[in-house]
PDB file of N, CA and C in Angstrom:
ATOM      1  N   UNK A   1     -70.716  15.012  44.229  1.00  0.00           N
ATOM      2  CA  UNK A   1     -69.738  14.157  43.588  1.00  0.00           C
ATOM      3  C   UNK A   1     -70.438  12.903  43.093  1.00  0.00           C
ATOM      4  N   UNK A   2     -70.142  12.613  42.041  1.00  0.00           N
ATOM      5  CA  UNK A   2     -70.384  11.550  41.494  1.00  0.00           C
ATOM      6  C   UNK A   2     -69.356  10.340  41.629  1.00  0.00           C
ATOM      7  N   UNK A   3     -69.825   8.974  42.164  1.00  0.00           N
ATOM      8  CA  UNK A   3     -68.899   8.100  42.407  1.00  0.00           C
ATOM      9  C   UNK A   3     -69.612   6.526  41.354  1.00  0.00           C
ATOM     10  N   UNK A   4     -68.615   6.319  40.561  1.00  0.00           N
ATOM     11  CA  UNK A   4     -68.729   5.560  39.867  1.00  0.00           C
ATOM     12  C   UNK A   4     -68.200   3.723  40.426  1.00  0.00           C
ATOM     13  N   UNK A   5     -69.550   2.985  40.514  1.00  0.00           N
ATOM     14  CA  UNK A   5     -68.843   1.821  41.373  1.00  0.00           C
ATOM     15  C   UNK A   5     -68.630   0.804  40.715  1.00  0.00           C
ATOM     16  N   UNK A   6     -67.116   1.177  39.812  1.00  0.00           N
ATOM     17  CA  UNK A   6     -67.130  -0.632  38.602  1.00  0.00           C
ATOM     18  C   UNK A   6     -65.626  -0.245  38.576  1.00  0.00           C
ATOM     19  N   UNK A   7     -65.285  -1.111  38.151  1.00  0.00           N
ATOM     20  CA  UNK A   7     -63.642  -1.306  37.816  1.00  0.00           C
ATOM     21  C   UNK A   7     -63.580  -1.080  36.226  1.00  0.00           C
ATOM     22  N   UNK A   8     -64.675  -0.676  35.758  1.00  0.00           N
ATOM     23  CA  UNK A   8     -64.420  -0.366  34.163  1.00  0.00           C
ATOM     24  C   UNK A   8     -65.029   0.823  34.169  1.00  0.00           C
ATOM     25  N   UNK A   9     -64.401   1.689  34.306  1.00  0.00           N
ATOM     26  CA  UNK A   9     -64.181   3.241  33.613  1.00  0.00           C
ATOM     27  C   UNK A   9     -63.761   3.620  32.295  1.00  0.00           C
ATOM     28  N   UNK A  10     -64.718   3.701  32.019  1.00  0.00           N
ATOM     29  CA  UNK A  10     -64.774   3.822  30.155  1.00  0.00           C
ATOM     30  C   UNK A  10     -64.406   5.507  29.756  1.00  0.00           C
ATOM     31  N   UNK A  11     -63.587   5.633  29.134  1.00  0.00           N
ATOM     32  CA  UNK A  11     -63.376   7.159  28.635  1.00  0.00           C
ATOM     33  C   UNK A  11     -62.808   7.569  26.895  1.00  0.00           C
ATOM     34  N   UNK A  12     -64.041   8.282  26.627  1.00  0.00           N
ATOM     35  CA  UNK A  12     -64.321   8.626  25.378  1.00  0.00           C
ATOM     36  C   UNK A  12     -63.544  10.066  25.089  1.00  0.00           C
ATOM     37  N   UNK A  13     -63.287  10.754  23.765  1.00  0.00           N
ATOM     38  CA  UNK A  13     -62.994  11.663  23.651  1.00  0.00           C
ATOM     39  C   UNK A  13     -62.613  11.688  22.365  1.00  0.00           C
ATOM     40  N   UNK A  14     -62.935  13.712  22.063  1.00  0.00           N
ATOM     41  CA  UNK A  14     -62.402  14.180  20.536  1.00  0.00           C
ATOM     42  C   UNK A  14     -62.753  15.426  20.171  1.00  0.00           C
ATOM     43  N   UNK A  15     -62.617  15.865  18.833  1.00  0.00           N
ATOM     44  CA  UNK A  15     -62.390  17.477  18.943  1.00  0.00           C
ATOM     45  C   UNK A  15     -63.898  17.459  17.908  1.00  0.00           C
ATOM     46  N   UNK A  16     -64.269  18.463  17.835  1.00  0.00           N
ATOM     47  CA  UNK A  16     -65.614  18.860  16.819  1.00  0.00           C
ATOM     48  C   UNK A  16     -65.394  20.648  16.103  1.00  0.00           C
ATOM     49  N   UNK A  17     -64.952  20.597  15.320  1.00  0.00           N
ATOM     50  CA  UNK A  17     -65.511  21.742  14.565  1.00  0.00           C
ATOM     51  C   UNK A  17     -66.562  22.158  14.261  1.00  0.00           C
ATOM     52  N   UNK A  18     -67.076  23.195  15.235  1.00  0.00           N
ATOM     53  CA  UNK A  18     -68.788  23.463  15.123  1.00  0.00           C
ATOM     54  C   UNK A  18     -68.671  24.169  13.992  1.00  0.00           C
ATOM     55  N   UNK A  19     -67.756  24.894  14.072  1.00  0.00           N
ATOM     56  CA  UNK A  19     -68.195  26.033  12.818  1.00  0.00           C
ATOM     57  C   UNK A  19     -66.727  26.773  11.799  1.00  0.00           C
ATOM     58  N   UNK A  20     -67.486  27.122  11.108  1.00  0.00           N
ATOM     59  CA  UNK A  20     -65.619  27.419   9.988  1.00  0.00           C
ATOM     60  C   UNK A  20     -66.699  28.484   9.161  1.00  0.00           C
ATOM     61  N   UNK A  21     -66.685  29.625   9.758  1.00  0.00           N
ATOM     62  CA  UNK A  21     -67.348  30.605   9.025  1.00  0.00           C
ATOM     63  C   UNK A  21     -66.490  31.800   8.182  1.00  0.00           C
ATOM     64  N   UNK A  22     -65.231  31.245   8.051  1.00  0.00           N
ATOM     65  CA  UNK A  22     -64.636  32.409   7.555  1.00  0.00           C
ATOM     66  C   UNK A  22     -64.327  32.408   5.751  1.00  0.00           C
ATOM     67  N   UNK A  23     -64.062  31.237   5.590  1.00  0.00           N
ATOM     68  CA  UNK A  23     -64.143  31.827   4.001  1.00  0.00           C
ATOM     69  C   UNK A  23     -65.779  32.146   3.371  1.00  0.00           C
ATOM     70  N   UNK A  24     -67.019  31.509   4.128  1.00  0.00           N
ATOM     71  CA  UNK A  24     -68.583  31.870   3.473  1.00  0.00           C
ATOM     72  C   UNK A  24     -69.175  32.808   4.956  1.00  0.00           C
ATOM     73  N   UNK A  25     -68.936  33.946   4.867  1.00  0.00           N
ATOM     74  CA  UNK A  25     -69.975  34.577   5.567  1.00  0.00           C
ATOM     75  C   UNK A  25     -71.323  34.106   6.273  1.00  0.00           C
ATOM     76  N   UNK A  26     -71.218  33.353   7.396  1.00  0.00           N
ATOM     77  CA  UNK A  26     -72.919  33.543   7.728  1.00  0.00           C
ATOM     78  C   UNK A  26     -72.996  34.554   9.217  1.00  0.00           C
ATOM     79  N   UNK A  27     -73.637  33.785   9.707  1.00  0.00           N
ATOM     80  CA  UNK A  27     -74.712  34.436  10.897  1.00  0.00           C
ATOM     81  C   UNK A  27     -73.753  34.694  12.396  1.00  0.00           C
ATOM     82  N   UNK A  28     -72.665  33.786  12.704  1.00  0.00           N
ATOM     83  CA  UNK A  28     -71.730  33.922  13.500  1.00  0.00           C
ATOM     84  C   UNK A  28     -70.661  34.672  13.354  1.00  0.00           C
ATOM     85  N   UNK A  29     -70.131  35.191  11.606  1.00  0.00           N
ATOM     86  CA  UNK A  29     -69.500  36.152  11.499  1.00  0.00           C
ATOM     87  C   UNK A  29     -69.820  37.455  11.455  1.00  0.00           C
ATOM     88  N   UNK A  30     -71.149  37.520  10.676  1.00  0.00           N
ATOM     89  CA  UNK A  30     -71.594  38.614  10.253  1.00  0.00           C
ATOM     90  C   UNK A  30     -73.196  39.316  11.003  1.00  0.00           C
ATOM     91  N   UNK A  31     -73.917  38.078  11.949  1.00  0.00           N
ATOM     92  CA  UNK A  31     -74.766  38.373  12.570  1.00  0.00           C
ATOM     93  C   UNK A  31     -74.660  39.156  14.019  1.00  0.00           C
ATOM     94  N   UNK A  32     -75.748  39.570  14.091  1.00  0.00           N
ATOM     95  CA  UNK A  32     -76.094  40.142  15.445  1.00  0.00           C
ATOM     96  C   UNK A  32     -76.935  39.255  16.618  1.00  0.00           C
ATOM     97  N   UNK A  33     -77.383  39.892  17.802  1.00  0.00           N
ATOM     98  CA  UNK A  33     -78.285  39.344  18.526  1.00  0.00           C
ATOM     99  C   UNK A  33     -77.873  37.845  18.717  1.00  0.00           C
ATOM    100  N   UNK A  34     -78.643  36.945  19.463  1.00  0.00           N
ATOM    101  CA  UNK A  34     -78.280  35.752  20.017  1.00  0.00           C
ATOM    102  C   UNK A  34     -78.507  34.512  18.597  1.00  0.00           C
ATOM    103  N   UNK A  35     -77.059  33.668  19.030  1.00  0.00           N
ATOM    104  CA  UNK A  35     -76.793  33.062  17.326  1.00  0.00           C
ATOM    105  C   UNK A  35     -76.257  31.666  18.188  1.00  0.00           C
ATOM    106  N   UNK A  36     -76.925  30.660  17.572  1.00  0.00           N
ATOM    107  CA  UNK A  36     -76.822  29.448  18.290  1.00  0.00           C
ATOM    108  C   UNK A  36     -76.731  28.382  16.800  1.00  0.00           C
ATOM    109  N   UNK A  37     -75.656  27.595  17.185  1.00  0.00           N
ATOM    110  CA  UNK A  37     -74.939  26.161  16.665  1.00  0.00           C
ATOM    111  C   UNK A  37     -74.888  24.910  17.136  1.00  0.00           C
ATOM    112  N   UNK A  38     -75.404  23.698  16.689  1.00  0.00           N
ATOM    113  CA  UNK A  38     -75.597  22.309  17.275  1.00  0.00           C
ATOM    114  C   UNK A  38     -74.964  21.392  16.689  1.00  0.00           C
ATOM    115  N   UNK A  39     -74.476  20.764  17.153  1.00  0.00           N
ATOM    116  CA  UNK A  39     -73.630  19.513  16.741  1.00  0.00           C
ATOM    117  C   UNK A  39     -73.741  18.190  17.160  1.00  0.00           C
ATOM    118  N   UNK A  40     -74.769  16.710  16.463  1.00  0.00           N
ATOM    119  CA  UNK A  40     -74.421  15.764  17.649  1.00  0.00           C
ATOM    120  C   UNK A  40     -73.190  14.867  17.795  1.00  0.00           C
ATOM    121  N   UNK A  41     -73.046  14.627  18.651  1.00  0.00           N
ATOM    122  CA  UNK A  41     -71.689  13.681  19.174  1.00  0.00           C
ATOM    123  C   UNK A  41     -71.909  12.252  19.459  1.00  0.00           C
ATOM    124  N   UNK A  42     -71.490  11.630  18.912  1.00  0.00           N
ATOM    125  CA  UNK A  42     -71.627  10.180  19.164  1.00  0.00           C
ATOM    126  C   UNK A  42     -70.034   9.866  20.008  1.00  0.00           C
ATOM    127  N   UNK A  43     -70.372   8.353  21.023  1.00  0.00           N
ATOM    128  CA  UNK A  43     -69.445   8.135  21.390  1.00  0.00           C
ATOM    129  C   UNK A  43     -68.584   7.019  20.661  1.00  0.00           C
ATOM    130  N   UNK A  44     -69.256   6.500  20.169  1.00  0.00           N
ATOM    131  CA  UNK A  44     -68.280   5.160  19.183  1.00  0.00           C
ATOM    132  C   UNK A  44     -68.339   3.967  19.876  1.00  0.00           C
ATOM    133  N   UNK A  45     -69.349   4.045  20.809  1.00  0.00           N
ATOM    134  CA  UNK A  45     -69.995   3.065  22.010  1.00  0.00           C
ATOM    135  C   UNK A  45     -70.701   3.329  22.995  1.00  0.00           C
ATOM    136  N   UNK A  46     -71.632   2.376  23.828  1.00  0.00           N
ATOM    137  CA  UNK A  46     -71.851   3.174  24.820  1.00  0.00           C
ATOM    138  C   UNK A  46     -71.610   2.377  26.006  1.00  0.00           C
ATOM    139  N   UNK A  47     -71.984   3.936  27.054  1.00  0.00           N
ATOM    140  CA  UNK A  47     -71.776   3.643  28.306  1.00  0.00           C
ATOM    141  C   UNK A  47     -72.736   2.699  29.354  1.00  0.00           C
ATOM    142  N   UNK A  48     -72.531   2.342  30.301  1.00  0.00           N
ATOM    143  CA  UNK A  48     -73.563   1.403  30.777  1.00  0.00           C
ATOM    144  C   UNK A  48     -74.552   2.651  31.530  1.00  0.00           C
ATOM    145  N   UNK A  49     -74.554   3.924  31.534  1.00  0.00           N
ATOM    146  CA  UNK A  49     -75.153   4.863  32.262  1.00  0.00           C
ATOM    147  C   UNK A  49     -74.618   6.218  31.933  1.00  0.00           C
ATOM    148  N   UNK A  50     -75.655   7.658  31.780  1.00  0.00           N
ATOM    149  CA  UNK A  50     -75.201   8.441  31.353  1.00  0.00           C
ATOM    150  C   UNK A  50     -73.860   8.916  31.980  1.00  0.00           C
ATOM    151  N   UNK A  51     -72.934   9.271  30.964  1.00  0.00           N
ATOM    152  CA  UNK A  51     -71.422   9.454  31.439  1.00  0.00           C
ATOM    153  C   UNK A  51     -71.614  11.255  32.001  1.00  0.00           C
ATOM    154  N   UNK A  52     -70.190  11.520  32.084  1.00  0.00           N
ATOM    155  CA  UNK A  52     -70.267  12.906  32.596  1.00  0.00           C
ATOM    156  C   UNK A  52     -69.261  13.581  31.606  1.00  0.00           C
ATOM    157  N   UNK A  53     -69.616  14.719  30.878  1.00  0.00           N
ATOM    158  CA  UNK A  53     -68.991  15.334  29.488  1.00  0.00           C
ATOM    159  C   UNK A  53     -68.470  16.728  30.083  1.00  0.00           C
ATOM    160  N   UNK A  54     -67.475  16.460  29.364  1.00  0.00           N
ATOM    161  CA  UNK A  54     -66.905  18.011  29.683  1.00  0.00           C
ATOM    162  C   UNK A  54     -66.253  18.513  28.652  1.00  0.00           C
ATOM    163  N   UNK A  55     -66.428  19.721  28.150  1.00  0.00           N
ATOM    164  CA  UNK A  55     -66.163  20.310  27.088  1.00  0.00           C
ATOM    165  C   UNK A  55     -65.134  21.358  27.534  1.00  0.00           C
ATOM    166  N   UNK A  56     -63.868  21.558  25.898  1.00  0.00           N
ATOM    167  CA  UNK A  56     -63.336  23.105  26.429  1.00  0.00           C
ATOM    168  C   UNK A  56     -63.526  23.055  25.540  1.00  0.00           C
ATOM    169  N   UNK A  57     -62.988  24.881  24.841  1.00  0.00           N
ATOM    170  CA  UNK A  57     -61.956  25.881  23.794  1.00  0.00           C
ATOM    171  C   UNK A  57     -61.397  25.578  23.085  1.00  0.00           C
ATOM    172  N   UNK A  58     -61.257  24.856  22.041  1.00  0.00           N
ATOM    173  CA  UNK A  58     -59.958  24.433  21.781  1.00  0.00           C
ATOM    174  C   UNK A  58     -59.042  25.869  20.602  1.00  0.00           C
ATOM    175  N   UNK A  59     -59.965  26.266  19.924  1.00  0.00           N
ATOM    176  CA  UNK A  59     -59.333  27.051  18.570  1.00  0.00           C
ATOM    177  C   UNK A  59     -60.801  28.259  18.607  1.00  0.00           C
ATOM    178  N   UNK A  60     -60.454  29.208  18.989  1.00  0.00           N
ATOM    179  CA  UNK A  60     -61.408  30.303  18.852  1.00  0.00           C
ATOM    180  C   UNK A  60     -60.698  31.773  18.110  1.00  0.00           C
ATOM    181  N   UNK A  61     -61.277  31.668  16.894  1.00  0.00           N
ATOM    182  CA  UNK A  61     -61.030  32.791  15.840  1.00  0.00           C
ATOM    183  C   UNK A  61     -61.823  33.709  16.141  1.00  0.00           C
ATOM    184  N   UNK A  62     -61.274  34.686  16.376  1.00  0.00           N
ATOM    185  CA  UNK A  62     -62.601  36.126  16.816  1.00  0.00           C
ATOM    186  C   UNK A  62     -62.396  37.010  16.414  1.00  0.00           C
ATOM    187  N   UNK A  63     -63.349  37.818  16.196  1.00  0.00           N
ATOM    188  CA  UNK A  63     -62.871  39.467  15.773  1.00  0.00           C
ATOM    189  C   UNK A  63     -62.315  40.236  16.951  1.00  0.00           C
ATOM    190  N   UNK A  64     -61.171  41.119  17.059  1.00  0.00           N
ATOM    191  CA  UNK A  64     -60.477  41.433  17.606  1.00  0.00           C
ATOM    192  C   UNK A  64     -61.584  42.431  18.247  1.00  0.00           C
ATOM    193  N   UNK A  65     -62.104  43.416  17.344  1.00  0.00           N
ATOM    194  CA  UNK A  65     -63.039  44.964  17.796  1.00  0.00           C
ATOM    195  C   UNK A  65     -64.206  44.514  18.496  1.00  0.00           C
ATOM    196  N   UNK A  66     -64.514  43.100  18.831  1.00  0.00           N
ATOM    197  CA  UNK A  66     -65.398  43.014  19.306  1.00  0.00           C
ATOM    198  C   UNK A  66     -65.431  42.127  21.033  1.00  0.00           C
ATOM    199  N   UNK A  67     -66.523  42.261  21.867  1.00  0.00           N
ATOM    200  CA  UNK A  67     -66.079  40.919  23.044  1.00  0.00           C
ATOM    201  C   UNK A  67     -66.809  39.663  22.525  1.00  0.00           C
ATOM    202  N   UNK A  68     -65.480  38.732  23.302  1.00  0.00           N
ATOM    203  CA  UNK A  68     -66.224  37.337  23.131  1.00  0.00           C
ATOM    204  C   UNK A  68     -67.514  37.016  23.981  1.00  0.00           C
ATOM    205  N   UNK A  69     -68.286  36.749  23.559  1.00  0.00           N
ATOM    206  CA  UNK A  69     -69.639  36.095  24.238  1.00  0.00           C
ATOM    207  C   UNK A  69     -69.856  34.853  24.298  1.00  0.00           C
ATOM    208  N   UNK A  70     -69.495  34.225  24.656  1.00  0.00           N
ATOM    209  CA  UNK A  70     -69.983  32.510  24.187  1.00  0.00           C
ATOM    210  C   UNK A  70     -69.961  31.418  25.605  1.00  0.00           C
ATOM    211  N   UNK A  71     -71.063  30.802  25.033  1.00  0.00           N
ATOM    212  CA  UNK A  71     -71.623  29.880  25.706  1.00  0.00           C
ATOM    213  C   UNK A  71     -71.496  28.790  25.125  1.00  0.00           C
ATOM    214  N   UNK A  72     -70.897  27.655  26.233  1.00  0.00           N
ATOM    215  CA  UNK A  72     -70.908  26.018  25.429  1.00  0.00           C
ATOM    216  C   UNK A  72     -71.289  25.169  26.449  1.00  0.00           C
ATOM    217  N   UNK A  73     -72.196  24.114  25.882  1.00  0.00           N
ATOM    218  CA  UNK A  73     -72.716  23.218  26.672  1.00  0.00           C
ATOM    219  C   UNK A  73     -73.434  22.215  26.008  1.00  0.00           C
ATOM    220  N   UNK A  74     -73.112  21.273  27.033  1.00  0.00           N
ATOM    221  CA  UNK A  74     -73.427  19.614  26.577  1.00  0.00           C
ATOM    222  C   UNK A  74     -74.613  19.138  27.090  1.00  0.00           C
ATOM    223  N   UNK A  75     -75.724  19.123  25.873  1.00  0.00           N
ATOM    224  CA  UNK A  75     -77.071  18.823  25.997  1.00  0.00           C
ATOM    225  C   UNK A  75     -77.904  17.478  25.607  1.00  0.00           C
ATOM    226  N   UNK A  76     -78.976  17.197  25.945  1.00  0.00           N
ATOM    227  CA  UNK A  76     -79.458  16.003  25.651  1.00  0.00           C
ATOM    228  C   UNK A  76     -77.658  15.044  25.685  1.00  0.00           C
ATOM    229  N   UNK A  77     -77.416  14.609  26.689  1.00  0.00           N
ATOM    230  CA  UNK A  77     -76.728  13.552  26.938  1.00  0.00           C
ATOM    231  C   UNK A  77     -77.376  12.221  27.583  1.00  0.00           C
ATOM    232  N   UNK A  78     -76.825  11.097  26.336  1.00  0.00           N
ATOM    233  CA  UNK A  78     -76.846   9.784  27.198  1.00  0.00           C
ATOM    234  C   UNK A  78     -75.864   9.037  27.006  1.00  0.00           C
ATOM    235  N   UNK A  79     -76.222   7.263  27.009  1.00  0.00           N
ATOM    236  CA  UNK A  79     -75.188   6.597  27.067  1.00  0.00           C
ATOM    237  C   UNK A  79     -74.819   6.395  25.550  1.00  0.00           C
ATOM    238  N   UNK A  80     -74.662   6.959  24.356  1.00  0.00           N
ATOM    239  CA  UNK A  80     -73.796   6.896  22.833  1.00  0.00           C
ATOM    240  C   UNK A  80     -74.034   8.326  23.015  1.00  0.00           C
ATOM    241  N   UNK A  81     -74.239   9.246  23.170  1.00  0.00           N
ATOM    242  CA  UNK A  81     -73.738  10.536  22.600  1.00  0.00           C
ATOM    243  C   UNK A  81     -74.391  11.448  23.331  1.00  0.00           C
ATOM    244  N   UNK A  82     -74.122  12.727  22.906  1.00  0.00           N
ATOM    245  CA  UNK A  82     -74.510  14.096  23.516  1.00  0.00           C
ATOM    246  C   UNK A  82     -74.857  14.954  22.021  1.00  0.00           C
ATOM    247  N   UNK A  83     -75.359  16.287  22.141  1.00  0.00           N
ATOM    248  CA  UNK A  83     -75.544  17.324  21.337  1.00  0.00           C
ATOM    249  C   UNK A  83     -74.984  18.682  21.970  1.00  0.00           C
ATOM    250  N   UNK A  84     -73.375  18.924  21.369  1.00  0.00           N
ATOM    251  CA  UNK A  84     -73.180  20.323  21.803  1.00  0.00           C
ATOM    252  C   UNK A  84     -73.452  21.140  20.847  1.00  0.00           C
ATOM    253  N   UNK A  85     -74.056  22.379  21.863  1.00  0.00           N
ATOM    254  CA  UNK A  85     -74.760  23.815  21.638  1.00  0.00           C
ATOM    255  C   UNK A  85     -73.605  24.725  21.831  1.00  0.00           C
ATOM    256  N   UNK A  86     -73.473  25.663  21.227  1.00  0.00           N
ATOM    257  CA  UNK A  86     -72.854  27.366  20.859  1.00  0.00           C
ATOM    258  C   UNK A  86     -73.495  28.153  20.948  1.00  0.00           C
ATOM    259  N   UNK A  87     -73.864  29.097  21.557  1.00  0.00           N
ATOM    260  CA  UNK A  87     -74.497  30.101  21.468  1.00  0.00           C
ATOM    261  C   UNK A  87     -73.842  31.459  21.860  1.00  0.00           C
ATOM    262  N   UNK A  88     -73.754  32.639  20.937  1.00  0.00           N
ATOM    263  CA  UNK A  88     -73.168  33.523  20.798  1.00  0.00           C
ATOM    264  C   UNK A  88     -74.359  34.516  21.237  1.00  0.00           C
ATOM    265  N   UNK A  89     -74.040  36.224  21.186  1.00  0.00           N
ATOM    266  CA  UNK A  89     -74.868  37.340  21.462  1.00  0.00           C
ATOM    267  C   UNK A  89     -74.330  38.261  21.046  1.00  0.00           C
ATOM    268  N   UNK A  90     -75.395  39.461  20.886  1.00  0.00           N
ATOM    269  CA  UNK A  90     -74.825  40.620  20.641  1.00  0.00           C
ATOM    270  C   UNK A  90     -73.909  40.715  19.246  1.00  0.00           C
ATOM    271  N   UNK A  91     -73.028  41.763  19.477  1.00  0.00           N
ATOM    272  CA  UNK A  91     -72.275  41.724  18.350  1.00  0.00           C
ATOM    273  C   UNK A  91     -70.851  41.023  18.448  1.00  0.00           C
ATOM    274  N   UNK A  92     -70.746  39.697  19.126  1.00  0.00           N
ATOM    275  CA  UNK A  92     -70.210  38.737  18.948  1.00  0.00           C
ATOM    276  C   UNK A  92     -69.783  38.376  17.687  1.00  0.00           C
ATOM    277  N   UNK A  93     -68.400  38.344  17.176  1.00  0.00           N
ATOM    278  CA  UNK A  93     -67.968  37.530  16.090  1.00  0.00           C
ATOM    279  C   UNK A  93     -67.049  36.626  15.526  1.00  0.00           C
ATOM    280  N   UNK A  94     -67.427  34.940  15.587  1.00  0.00           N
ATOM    281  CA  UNK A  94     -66.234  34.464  15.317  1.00  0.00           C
ATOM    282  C   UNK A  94     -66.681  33.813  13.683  1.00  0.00           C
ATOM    283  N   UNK A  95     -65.255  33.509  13.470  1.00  0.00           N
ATOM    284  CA  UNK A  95     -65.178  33.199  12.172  1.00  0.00           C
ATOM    285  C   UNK A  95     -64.992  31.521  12.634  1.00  0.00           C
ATOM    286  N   UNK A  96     -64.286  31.469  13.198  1.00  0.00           N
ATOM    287  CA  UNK A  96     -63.850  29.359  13.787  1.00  0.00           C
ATOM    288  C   UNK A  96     -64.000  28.930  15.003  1.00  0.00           C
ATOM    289  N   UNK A  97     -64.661  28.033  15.454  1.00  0.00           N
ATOM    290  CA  UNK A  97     -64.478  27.742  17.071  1.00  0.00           C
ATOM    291  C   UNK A  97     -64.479  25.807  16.564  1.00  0.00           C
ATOM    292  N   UNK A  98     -63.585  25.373  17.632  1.00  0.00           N
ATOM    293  CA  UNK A  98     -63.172  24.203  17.707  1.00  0.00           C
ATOM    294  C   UNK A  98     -63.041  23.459  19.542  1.00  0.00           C
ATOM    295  N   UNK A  99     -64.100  22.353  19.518  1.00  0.00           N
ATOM    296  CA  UNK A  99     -63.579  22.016  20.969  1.00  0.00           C
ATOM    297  C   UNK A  99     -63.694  20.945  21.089  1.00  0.00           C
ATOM    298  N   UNK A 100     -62.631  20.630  22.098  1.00  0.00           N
ATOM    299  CA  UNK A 100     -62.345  19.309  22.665  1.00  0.00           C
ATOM    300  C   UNK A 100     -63.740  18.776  23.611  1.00  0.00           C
ATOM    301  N   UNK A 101     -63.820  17.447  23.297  1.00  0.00           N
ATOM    302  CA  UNK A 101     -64.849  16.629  24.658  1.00  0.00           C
ATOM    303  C   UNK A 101     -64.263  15.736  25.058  1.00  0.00           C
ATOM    304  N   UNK A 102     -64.766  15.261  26.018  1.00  0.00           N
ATOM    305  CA  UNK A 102     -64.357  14.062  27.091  1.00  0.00           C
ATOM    306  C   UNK A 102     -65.446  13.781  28.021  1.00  0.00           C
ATOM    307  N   UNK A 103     -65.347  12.325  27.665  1.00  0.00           N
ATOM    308  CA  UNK A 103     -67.130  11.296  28.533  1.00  0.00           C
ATOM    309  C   UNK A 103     -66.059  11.148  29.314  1.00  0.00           C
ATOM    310  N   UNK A 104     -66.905  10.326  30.795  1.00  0.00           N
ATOM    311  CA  UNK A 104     -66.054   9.470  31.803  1.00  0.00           C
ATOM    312  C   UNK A 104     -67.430   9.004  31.913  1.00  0.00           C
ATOM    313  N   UNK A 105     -67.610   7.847  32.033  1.00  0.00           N
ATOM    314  CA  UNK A 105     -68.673   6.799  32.517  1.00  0.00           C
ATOM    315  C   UNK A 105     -68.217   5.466  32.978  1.00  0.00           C
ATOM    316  N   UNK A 106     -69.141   4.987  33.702  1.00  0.00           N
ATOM    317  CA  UNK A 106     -69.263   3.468  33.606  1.00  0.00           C
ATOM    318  C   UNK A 106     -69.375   2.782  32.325  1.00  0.00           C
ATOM    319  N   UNK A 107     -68.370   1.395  32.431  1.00  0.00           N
ATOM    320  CA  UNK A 107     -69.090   0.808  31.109  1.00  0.00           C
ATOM    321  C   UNK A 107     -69.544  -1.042  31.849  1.00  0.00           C
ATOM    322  N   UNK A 108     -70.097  -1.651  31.065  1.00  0.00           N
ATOM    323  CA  UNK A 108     -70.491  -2.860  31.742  1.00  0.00           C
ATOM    324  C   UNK A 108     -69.725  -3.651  31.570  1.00  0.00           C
ATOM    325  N   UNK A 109     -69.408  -4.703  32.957  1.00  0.00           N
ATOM    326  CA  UNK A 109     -68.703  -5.337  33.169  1.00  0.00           C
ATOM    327  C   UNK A 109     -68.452  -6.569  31.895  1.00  0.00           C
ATOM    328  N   UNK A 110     -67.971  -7.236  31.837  1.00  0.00           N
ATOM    329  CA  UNK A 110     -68.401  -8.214  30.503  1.00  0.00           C
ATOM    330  C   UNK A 110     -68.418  -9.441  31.091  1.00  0.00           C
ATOM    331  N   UNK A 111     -68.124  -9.919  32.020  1.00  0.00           N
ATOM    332  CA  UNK A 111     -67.832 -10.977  33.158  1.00  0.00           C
ATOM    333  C   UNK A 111     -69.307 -11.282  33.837  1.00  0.00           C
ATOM    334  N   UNK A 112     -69.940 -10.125  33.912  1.00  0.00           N
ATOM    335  CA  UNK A 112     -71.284  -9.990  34.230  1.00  0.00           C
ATOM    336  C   UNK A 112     -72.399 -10.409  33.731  1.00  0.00           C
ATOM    337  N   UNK A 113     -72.465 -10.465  32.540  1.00  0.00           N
ATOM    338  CA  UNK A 113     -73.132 -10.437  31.326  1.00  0.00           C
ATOM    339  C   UNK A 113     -72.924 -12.155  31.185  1.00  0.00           C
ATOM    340  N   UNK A 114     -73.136 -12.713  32.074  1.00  0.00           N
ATOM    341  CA  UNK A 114     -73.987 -14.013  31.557  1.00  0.00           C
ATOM    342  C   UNK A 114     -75.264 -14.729  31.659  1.00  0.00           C
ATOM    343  N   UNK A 115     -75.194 -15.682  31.184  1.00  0.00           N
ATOM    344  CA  UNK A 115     -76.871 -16.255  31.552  1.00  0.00           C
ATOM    345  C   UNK A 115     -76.950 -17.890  31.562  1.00  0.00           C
ATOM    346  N   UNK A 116     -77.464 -18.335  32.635  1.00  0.00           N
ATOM    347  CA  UNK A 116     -77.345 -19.690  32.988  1.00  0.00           C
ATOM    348  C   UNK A 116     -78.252 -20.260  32.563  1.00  0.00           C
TER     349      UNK A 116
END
């Protein structure tokens, strides 16, 4: 467990459209084998210390004849942003995937922040 020790709990959040492959054909609709997508994320500020990100699902378009495969995860994170990764397999196929994030971090006190 992570225990955060400030009275300012800073919390970020928002949705990202990694991908919208359905009206132009590429590699996530129409590919095979392992198929990977990056996105970076900024927070719109930062935290006083790397926060803790959690990603879902939000909108997943798939081909019905096929299984979903997918992997999501929040990489190279610090205190302004993260880079989420997609990575698909096999004969995996979506045409749209959409997901929600959410930081929770510390942010710095502002009361703190002086100098005599």
């Amino acid at each position: 467990m992570r225990r955060i020790d400030t009275n300012w709990l800073g919390v970020a959040e928002g949705f990202v459209t990694m991908f919208d492959h359905w009206s132009d054909a590429t590699d996530m609709w129409d590919g095979l084998g392992e198929r990977r997508v990056e996105k970076p994320v900024a927070f719109g500020g930062a935290f006083a210390s790397i926060p803790v990100v959690h990603l879902s699902p939000t909108l997943i378009d798939a081909h019905s004849d096929t299984y979903l495969r997918l992997n999501i995860r929040a990489e190279e994170i610090s205190e302004t942003g993260f880079v989420m990764a997609v990575s698909v397999w096999d004969d995996t196929r979506i045409a749209r995937l959409g997901i929600d994030w959410q930081a929770l971090g510390p942010l710095d006190d502002p009361d703190e922040k002086w100098d005599v």
